[in-house]
Protein backbone atom coordinates (compact mmCIF):
# COMPACT_ATOMS: atom_id res chain seq x y z
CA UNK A 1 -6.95 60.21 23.46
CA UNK A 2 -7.79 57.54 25.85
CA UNK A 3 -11.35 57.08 23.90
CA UNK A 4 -9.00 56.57 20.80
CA UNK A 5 -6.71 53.85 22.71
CA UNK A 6 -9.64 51.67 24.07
CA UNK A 7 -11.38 51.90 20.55
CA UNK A 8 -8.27 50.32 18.83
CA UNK A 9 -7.79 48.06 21.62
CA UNK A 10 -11.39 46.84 21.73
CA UNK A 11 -10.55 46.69 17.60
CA UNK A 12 -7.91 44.44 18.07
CA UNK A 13 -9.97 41.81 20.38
CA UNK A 14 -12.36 41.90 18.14
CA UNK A 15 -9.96 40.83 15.22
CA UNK A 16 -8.56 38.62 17.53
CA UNK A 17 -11.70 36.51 18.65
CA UNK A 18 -13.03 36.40 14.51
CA UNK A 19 -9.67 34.95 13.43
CA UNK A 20 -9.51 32.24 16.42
CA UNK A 21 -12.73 30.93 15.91
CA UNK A 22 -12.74 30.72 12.20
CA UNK A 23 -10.92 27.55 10.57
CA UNK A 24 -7.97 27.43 9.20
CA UNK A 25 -7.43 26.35 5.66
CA UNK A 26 -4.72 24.15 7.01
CA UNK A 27 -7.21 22.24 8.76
CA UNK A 28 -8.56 20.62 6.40
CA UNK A 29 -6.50 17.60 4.48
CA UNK A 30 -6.99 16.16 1.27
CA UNK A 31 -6.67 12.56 -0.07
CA UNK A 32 -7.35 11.15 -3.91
CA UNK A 33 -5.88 8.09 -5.34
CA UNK A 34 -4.41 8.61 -8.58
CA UNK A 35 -4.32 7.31 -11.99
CA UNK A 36 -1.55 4.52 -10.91
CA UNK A 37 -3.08 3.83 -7.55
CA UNK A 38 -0.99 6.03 -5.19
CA UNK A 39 -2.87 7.58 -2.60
CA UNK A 40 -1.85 11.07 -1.94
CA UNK A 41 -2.39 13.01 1.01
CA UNK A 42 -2.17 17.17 0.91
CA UNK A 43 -3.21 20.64 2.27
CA UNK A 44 -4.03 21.52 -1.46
CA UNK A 45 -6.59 20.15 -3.51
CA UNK A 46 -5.51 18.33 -6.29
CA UNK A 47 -5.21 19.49 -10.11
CA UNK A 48 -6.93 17.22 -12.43
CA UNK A 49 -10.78 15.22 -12.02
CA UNK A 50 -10.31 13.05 -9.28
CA UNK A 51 -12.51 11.93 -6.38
CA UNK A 52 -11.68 13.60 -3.28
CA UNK A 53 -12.18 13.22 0.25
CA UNK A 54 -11.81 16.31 2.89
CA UNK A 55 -10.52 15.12 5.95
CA UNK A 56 -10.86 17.87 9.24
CA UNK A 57 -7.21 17.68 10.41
CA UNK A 58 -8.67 18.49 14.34
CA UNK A 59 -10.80 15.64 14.19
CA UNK A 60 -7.41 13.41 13.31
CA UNK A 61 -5.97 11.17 16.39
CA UNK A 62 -2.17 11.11 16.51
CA UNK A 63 -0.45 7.85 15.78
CA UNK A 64 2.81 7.17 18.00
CA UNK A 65 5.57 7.20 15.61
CA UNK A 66 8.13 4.51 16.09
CA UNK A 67 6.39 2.91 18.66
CA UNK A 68 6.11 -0.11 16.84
CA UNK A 69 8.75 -2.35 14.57
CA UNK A 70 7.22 -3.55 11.16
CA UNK A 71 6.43 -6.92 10.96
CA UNK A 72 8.36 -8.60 8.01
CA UNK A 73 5.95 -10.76 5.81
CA UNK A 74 7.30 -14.33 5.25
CA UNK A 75 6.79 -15.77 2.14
CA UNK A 76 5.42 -19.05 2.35
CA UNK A 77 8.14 -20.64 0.07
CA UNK A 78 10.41 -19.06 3.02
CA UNK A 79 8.49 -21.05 6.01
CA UNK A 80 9.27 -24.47 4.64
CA UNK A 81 12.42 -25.65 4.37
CA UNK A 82 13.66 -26.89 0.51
CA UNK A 83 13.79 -30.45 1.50
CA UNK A 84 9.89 -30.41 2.40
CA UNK A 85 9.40 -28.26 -0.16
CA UNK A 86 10.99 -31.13 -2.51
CA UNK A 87 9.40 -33.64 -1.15
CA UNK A 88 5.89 -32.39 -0.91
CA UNK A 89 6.55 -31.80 -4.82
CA UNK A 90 7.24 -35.26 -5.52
CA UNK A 91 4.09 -36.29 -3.80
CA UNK A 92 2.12 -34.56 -5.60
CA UNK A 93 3.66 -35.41 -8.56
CA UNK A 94 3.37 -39.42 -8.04
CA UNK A 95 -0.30 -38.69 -6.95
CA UNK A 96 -1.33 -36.65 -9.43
CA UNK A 97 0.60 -35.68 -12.79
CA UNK A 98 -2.29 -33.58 -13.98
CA UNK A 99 -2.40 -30.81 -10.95
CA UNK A 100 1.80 -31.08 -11.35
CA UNK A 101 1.49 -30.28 -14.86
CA UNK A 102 -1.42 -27.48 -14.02
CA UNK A 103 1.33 -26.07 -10.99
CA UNK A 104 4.12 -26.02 -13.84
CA UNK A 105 2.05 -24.52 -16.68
CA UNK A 106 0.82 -21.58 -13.96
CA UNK A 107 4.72 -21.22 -12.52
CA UNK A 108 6.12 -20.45 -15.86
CA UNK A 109 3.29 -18.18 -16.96
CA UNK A 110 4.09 -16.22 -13.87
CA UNK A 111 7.71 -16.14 -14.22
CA UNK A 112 7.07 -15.00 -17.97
CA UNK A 113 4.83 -12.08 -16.24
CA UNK A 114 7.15 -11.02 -13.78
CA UNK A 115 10.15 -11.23 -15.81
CA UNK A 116 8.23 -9.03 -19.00
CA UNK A 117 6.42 -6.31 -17.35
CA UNK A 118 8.02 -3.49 -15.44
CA UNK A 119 5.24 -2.91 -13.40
CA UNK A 120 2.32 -5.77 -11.81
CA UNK A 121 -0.23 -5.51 -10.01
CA UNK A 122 -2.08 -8.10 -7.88
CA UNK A 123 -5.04 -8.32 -5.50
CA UNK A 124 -3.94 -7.22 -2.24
CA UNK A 125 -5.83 -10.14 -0.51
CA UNK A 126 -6.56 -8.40 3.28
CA UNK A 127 -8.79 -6.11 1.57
CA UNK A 128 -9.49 -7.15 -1.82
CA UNK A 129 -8.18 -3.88 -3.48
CA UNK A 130 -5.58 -4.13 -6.66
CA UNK A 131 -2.31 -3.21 -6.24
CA UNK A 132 1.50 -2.44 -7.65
CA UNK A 133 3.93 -4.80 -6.41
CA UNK A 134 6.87 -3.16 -5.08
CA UNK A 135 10.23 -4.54 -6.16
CA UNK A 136 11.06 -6.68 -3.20
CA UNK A 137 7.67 -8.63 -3.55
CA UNK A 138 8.29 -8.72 -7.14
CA UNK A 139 11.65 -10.60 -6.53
CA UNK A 140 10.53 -12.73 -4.78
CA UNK A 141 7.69 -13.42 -6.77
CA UNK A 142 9.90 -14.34 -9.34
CA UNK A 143 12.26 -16.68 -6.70
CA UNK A 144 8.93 -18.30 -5.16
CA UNK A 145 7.82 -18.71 -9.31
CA UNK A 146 11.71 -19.91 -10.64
CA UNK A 147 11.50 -22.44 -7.31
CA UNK A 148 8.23 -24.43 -8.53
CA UNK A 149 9.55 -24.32 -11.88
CA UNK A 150 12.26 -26.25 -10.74
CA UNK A 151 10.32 -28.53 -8.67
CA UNK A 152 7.31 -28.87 -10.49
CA UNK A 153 8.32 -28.65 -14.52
CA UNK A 154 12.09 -30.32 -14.55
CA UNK A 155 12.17 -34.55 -13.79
């Protein structure tokens, strides 16, 4: 009986060592960018023709989380106040009608934009890539857009 006992035992280290050392299907991440430009990260593969990339989940460093606050993006319509913003307009204005007229003309075609699509994308301009405005940077889109309208179109 004791033959019996060490034979399962030396069974069970040997199941033991094969299913430490092999890898774990939940190693092994996936990430695709879909047909509206999300990127999607998952322990599954994806359903559909889409090009993949396997990511080892052990060879992943840890990020902190909540280590660090976001950093709010100021618009630059934000940074100067509406009096320079006024008078910076006239300026160019007295100086040169044509490039007011050309700042008008491009304001209201982007306020007709933002105010007729639901969704717009724009070139993400750190890395070049194109990408879906999220509300808040499509409002104020449209405020940065309605404010050169005013400055630039109206006497």
């Amino acid at each position: 009986m004791t033959t019996l006992l060490k034979l399962v035992a030396l069974q069970i280290m040997i199941a033991g060592i094969l299913f430490s050392t092999s890898t774990n299907a939940n190693d092994v991440i996936y990430t695709w960018v879909d047909e509206n430009g999300t990127k999607h990260y998952s322990q599954l593969p994806p359903q559909g023709e889409y090009e993949v990339t396997r990511l080892n989940n052990q060879d992943l460093e840890p990020k902190k989380i909540g280590t660090v606050s976001p950093v709010r993006a100021v618009a630059k319509a934000e940074q100067a106040t509406e009096d320079d913003m006024a008078k910076q307009a006239d300026e160019i204005k007295a100086q040169n009608a044509e490039q007011a007229k050309s700042i008008c003309d491009n304001a209201k075609h982007t306020l007709n934009v933002l105010l007729t699509h639901a969704q717009v994308t724009r070139k993400d301009e750190s890395n070049g890539e194109m990408m879906t405005m999220t509300q808040e940077q499509k409002q104020a889109a449209i405020k940065e857009s309605q404010e050169r309208v005013k400055l630039f179109c109206e006497e």
